[in-house]
Protein backbone atom coordinates (compact mmCIF):
# COMPACT_ATOMS: atom_id res chain seq x y z
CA UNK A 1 114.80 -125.49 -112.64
CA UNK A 2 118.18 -125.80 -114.41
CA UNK A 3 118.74 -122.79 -116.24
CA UNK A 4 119.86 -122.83 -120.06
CA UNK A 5 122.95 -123.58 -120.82
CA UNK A 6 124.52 -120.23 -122.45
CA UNK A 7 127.28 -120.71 -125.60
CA UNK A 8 129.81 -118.44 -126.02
CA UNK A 9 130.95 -119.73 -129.67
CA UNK A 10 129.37 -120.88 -132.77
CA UNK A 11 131.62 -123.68 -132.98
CA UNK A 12 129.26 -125.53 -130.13
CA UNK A 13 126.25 -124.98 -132.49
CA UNK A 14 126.88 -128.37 -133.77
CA UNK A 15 127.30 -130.38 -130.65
CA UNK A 16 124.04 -128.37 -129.12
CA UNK A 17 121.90 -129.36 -132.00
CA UNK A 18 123.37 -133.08 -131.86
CA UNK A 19 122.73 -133.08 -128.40
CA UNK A 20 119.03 -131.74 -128.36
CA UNK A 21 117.94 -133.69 -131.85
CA UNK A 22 115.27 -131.13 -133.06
CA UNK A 23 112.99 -132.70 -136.23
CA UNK A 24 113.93 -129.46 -138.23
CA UNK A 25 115.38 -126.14 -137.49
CA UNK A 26 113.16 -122.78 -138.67
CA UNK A 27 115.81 -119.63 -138.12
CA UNK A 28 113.95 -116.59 -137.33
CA UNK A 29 116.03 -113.25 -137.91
CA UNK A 30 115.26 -109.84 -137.36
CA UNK A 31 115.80 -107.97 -140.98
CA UNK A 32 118.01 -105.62 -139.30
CA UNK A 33 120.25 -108.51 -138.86
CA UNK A 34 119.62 -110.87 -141.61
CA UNK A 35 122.48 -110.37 -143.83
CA UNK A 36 124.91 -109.66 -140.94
CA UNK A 37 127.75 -111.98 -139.92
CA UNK A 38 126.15 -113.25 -136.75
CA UNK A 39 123.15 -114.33 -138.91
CA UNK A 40 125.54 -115.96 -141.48
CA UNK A 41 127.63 -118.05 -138.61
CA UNK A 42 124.28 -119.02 -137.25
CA UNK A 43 123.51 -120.76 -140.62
CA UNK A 44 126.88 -121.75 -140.85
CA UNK A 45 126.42 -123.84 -137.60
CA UNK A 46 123.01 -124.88 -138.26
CA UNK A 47 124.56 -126.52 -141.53
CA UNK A 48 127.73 -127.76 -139.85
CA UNK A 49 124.99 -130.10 -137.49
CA UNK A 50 123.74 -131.31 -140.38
CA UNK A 51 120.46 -129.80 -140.58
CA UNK A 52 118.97 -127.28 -143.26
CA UNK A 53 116.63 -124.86 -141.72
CA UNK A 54 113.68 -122.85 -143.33
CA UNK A 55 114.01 -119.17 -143.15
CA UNK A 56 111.76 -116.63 -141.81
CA UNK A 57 111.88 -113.27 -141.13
CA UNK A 58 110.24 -110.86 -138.24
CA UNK A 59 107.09 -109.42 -139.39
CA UNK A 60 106.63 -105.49 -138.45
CA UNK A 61 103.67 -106.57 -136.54
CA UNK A 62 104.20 -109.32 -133.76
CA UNK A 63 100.72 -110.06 -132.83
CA UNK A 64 98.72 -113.07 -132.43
CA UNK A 65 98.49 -113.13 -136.43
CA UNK A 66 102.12 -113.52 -136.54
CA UNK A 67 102.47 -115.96 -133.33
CA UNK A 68 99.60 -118.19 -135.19
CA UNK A 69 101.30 -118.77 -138.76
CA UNK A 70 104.90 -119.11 -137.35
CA UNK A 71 103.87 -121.75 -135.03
CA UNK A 72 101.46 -123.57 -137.76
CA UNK A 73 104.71 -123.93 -139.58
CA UNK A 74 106.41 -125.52 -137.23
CA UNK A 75 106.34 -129.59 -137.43
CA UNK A 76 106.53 -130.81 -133.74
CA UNK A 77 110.31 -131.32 -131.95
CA UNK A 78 111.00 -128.67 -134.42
CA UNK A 79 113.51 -125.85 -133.05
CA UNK A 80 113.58 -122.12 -133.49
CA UNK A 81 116.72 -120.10 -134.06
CA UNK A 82 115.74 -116.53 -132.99
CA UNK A 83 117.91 -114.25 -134.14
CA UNK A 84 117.32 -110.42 -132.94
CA UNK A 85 116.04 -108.42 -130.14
CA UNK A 86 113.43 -108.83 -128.02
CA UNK A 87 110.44 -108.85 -130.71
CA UNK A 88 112.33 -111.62 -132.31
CA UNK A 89 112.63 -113.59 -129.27
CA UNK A 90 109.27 -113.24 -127.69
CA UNK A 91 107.45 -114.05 -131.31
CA UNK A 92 110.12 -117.53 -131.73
CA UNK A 93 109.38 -117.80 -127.86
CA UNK A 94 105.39 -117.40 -128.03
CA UNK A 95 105.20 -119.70 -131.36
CA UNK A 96 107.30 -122.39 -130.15
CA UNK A 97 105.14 -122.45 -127.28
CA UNK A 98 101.81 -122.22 -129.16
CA UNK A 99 103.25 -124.92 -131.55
CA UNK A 100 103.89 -127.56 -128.97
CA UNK A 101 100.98 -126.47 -126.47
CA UNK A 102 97.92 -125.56 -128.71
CA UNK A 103 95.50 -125.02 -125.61
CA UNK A 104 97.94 -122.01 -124.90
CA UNK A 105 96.55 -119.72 -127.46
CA UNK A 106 93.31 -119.41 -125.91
CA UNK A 107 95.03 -117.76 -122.50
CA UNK A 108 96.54 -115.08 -125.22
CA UNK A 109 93.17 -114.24 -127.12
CA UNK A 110 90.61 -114.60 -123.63
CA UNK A 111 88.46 -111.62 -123.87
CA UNK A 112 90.29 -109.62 -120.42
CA UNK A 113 91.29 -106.62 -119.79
CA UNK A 114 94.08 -107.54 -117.87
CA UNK A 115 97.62 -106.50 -119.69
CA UNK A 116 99.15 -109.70 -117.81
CA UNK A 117 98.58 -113.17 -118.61
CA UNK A 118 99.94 -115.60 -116.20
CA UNK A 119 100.02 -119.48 -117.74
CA UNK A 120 99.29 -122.43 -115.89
CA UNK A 121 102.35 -124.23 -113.69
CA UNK A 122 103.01 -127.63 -115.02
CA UNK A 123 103.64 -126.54 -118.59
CA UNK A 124 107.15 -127.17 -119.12
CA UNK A 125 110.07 -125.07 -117.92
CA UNK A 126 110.90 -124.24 -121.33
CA UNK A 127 109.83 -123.18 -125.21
CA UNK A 128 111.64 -125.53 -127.83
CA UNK A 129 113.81 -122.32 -128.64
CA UNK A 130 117.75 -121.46 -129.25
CA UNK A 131 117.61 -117.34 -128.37
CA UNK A 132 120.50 -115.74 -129.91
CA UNK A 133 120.64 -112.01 -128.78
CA UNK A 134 121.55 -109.17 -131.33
CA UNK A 135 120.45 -106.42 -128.78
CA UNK A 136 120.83 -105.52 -124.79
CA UNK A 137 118.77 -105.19 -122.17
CA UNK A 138 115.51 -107.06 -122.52
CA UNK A 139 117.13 -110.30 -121.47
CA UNK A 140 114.22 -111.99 -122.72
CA UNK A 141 116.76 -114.91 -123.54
CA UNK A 142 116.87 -116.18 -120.37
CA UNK A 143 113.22 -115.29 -119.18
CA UNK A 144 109.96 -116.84 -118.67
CA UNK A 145 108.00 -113.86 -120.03
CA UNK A 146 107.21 -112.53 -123.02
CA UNK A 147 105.16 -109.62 -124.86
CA UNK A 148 103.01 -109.29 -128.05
CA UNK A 149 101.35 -106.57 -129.28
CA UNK A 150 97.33 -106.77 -128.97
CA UNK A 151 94.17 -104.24 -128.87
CA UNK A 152 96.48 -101.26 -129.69
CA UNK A 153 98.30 -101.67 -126.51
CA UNK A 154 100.57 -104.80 -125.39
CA UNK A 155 100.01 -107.72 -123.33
CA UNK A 156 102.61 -109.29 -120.55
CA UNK A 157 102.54 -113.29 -120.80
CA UNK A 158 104.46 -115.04 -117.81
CA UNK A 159 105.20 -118.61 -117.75
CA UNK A 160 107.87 -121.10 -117.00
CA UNK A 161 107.11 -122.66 -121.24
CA UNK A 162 108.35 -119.31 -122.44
CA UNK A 163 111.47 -119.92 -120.74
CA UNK A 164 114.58 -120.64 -123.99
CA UNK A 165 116.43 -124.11 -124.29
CA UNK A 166 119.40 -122.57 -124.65
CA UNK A 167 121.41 -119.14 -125.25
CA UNK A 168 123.89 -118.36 -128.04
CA UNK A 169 125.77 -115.09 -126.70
CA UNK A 170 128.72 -113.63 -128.50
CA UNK A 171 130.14 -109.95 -128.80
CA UNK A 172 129.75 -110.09 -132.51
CA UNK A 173 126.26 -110.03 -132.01
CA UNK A 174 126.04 -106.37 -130.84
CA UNK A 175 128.85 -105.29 -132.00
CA UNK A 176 127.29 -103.19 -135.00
CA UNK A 177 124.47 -101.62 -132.57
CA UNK A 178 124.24 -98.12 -132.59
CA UNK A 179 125.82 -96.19 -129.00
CA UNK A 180 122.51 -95.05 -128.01
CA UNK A 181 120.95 -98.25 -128.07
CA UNK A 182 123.90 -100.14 -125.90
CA UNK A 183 123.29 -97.23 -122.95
CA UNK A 184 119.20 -97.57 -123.28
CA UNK A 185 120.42 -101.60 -122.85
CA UNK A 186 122.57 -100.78 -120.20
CA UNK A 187 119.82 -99.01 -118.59
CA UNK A 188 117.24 -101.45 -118.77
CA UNK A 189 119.00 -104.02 -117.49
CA UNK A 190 119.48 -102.08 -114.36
CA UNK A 191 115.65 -100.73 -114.27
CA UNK A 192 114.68 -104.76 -114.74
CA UNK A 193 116.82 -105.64 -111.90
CA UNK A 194 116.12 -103.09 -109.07
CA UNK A 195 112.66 -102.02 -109.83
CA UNK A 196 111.45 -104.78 -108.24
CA UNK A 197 113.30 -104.29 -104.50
CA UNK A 198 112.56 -100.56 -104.40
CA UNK A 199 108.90 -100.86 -105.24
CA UNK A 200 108.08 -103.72 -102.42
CA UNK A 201 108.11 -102.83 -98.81
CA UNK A 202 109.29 -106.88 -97.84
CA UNK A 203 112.84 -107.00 -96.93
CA UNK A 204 114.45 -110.13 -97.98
CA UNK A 205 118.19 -110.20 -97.31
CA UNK A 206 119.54 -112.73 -99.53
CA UNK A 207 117.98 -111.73 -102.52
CA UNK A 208 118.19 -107.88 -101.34
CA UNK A 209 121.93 -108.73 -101.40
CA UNK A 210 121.87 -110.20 -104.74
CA UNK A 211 119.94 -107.70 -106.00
CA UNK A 212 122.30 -104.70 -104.62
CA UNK A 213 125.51 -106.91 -106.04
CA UNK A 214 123.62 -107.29 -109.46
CA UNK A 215 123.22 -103.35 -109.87
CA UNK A 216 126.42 -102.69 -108.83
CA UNK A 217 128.03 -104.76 -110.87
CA UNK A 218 125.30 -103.43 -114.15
CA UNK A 219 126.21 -100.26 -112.96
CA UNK A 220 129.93 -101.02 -113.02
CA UNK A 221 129.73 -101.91 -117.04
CA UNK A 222 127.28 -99.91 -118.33
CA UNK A 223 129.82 -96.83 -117.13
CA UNK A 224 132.34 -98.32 -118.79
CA UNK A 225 130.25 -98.53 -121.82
CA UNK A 226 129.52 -94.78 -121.36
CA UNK A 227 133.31 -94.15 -121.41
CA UNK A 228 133.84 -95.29 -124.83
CA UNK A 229 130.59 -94.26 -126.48
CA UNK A 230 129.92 -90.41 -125.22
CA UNK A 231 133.06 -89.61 -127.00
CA UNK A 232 132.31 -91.86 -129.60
CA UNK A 233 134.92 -94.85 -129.22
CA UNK A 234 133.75 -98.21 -130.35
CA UNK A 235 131.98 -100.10 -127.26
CA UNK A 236 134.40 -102.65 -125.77
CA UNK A 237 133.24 -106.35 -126.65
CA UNK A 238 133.66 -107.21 -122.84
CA UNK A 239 131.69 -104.48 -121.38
CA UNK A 240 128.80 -105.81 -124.23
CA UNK A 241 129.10 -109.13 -123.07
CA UNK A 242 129.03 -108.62 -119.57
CA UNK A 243 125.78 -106.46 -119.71
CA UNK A 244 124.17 -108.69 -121.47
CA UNK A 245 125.20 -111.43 -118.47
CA UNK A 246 124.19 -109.57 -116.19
CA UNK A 247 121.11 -108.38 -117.86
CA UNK A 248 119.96 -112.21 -118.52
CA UNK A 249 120.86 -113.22 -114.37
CA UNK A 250 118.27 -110.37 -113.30
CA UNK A 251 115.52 -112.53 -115.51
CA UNK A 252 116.26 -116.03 -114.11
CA UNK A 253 114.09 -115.08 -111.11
CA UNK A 254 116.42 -116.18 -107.54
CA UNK A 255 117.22 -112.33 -107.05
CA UNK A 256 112.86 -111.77 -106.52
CA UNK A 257 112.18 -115.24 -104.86
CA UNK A 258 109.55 -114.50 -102.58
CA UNK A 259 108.99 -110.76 -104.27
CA UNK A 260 105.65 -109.73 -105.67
CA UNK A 261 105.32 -110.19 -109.09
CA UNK A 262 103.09 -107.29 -109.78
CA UNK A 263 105.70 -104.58 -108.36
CA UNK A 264 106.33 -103.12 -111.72
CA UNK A 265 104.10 -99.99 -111.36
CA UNK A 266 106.98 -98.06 -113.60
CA UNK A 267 106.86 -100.99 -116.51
CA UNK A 268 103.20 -100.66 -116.61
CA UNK A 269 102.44 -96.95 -116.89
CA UNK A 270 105.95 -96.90 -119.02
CA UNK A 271 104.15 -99.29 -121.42
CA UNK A 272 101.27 -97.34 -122.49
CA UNK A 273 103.14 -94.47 -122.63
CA UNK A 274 105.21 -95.82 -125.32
CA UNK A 275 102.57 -97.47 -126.90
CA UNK A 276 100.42 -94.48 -126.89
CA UNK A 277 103.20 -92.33 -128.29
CA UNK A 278 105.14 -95.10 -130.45
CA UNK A 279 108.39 -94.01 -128.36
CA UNK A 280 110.61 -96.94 -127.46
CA UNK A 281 109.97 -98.74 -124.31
CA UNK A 282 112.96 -97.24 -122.84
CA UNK A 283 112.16 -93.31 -123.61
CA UNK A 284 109.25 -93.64 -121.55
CA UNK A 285 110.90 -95.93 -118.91
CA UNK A 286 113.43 -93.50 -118.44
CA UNK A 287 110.71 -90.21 -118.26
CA UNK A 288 108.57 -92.20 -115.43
CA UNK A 289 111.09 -94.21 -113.46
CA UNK A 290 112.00 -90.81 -111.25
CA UNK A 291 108.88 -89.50 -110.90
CA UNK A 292 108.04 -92.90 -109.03
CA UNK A 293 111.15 -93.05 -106.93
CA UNK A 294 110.45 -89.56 -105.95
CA UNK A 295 106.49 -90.50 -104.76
CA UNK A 296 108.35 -93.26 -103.05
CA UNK A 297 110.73 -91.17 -101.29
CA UNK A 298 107.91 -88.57 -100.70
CA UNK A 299 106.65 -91.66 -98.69
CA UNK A 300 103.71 -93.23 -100.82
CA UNK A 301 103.63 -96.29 -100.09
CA UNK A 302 101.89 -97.41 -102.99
CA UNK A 303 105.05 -96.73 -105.16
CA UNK A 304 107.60 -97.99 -103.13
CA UNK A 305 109.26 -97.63 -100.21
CA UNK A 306 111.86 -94.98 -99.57
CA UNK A 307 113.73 -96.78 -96.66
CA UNK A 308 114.77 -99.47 -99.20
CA UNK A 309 115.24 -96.76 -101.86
CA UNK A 310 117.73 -95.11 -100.06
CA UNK A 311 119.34 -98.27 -99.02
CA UNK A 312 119.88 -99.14 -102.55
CA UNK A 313 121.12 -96.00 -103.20
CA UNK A 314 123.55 -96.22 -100.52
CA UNK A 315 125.22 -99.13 -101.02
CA UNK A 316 125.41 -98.19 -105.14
CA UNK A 317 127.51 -94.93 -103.83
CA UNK A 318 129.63 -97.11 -101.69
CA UNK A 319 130.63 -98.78 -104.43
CA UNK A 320 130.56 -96.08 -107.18
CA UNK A 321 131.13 -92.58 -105.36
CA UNK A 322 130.91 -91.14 -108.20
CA UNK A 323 126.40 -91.06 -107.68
CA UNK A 324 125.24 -88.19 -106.59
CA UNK A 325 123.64 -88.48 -103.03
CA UNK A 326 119.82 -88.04 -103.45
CA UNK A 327 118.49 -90.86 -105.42
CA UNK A 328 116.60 -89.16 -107.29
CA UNK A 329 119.13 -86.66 -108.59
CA UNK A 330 121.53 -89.48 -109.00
CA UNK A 331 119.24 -91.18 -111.20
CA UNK A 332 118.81 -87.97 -113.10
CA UNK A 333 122.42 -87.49 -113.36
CA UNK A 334 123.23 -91.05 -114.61
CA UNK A 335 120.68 -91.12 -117.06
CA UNK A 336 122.83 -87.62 -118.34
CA UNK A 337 126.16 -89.17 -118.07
CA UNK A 338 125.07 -91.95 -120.17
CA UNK A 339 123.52 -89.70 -122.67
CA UNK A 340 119.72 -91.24 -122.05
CA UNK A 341 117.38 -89.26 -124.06
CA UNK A 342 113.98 -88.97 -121.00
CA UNK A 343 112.12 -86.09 -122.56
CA UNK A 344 108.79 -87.30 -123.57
CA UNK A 345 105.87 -84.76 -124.62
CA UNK A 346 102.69 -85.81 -124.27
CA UNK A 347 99.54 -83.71 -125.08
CA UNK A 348 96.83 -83.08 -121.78
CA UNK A 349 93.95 -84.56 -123.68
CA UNK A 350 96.21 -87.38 -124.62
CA UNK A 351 97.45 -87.84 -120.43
CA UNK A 352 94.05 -88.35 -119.60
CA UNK A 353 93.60 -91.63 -122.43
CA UNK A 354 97.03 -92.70 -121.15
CA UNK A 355 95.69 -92.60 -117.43
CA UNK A 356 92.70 -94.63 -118.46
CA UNK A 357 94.09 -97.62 -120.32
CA UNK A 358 96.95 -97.99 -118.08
CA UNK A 359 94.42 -98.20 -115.31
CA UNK A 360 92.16 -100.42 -117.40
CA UNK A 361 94.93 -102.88 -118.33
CA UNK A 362 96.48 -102.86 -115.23
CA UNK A 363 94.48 -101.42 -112.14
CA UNK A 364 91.05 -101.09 -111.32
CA UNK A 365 90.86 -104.67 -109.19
CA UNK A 366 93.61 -105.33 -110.85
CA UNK A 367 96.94 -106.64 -109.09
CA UNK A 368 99.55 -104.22 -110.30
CA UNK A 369 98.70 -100.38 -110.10
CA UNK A 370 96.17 -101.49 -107.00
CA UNK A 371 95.39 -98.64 -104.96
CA UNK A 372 95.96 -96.17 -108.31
CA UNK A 373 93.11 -93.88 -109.61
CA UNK A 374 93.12 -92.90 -113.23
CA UNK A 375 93.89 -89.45 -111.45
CA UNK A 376 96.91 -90.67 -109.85
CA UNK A 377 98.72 -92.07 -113.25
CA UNK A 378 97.44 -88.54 -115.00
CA UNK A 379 99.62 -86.64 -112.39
CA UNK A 380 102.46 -89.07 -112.63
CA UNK A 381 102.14 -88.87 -116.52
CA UNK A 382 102.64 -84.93 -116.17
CA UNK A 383 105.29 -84.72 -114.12
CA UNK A 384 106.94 -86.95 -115.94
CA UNK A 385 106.11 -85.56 -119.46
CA UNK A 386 107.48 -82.44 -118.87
CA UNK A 387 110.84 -81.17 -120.78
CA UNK A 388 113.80 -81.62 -119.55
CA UNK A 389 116.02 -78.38 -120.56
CA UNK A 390 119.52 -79.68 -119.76
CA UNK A 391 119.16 -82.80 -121.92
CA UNK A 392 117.55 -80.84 -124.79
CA UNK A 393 120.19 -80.17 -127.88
CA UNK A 394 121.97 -76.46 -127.55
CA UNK A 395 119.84 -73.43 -128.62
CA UNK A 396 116.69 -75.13 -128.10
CA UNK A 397 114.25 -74.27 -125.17
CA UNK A 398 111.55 -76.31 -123.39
């Protein structure tokens, strides 16, 4: 599967949209960015093709309700314009789909537990969808996945139709997003990209390769990113653009050819932790991902496997000496340099609901935390819940 072409200028707008011939346009834009200058170029293109779209903005609540009435507005061969981070995207992505598929919604409401729904092959490799990025990170513009929010907690939805036509990325789309949010980006990217390699036991050398090149390379800009923002500097519009590259290659899917899908223990847990809580995805990323690496190192298996961790690790600090030795403690450390807030509180009787539904959603039989007892995630939850004292402000203890 080709992937989508990627435009680096709104003055190709026009020749995309000639090219592809959608029966309408509908732009959806997150309201954070709906009277910003990337929205307003959008349009600007949008017009310049000849077309006048409807307008519609992101709803608070993504669900199904959402997903439902965006796609019944939709007239078919009609386009979406998402404009906006990764809510925006996977609602235009999960409507457009809905819209042109109607048997799909069924697969989103079926009466499972399971927090991942994988759709059929033979779909289509792609949602009738123009993704234009405002944030970093999720790199949902590229990818064949999507989430929604459903139950009180959040379902995963995999398939090659959620997949964008095509990618508007410029550097005046992130250029107005807050420091902290371009290092949790940063971050993500490189979670998204390695997660997978340390947390399977296969070793696959080509895509092992690509995989170490891919988080040296995230590493690479997201330090340079650091550089301007901890002393707060403006974040260069080529250290922007290239994370958001690089976070979009690690969700085309070549680097984990072969790779389980359900290695994403961290994500999982992560994810109803943050739902739980109503942190951000990346608060609670960033509180569990060491406590797994460390099981892994401690040599659990059923986190990981610490012969590949500390390969990673070792070719990272051949590249960037700069890492302190022990993965672990690097990961620690790089998480401080880049000012990422991990310190997550999370009450004991609340641990033990946060144990249950992660196992619920995603254990039990079930492919992802297999081998996991609601006892297992509670101790991972507490380690990982504790405070942190050196990345709490001055004059305040744990």
């Amino acid at each position: 599967m080709a992937p989508a072409p990627v435009l680096d200028s709104y003055d190709q707008l026009p020749g995309l949209l000639r090219e592809l011939r959608p029966t309408g346009a509908t732009l959806l834009a997150d309201p954070a960015v709906d009277g910003l200058p990337v929205t307003r170029q959008v349009l600007d293109g949008i017009a310049r093709a000849g077309i006048t779209p409807t307008r519609a903005v992101t709803p608070a609540d993504g669900g199904l309700p959402a997903v439902e009435a965006l796609a019944a507005r939709l007239a078919p061969g009609e386009l979406i314009i998402g404009v906006g981070g990764g809510s925006t995207l996977d609602l235009a992505k999960l409507a457009a789909a809905v819209s042109s598929r109607p048997d799909l919604l069924p697969y989103l409401t079926a009466g499972q537990r399971s927090g991942l729904i994988a759709l059929p092959h033979g779909w289509g490799d792609h949602a009738h969808v123009l993704a234009v990025p405002t944030t970093l990170g999720t790199g949902t513009e590229a990818g064949p996945v999507a989430c929604f929010p459903y139950d009180g907690g959040k379902r995963l939805v995999m398939g090659a139709c959620l997949r964008p036509r095509a990618i508007l990325r410029t550097a005046e789309a992130t250029e107005t997003l807050p420091g902290p949010l371009l290092m949790d980006g940063a971050l993500e990217a490189l979670f998204r990209a390695v997660m997978p390699y340390s947390s399977d036991t296969l070793d696959l050398p080509e895509q092992d390769a690509a995989v170490e090149e891919l988080a040296a390379e995230l590493l690479a800009a997201g330090d340079e990113l650091a550089r301007h923002v901890t002393i707060g500097l403006p974040a260069p519009a080529s250290a922007r653009l290239r994370v958001a590259a690089l976070s979009a290659e690690s969700q085309l899917g070549h680097i984990n050819t072969g790779r389980s899908p359900y290695a994403v223990k961290t994500w999982a847990v992560a994810n109803e932790l943050s739902t739980a809580l109503g942190l951000a995805k990346m608060r609670a990323i960033a509180a569990v991902w060491p406590v797994v690496w460390q099981r892994a190192l401690d040599g659990d298996l059923r986190y990981g496997s610490a012969a590949r961790v500390h390969r990673l690790w070792t070719r990272l600090r051949h590249r960037h000496p700069w890492l302190a030795p022990d993965p672990v403690d690097g990961l620690h450390r790089l998480m401080h340099r880049w000012q990422i807030d991990r310190t997550v509180r999370l009450a004991p009787d609340l641990r033990r609901t946060v144990a249950l539904r992660s196992i619920r959603a995603w254990g039990a039989g079930l492919p992802t935390l297999t081998g996991l007892s609601a006892d297992d995630v509670a101790a991972l939850l507490a380690e990982a819940t504790r405070s942190h004292p050196e990345l709490l402000p001055a004059g305040v203890s744990a």
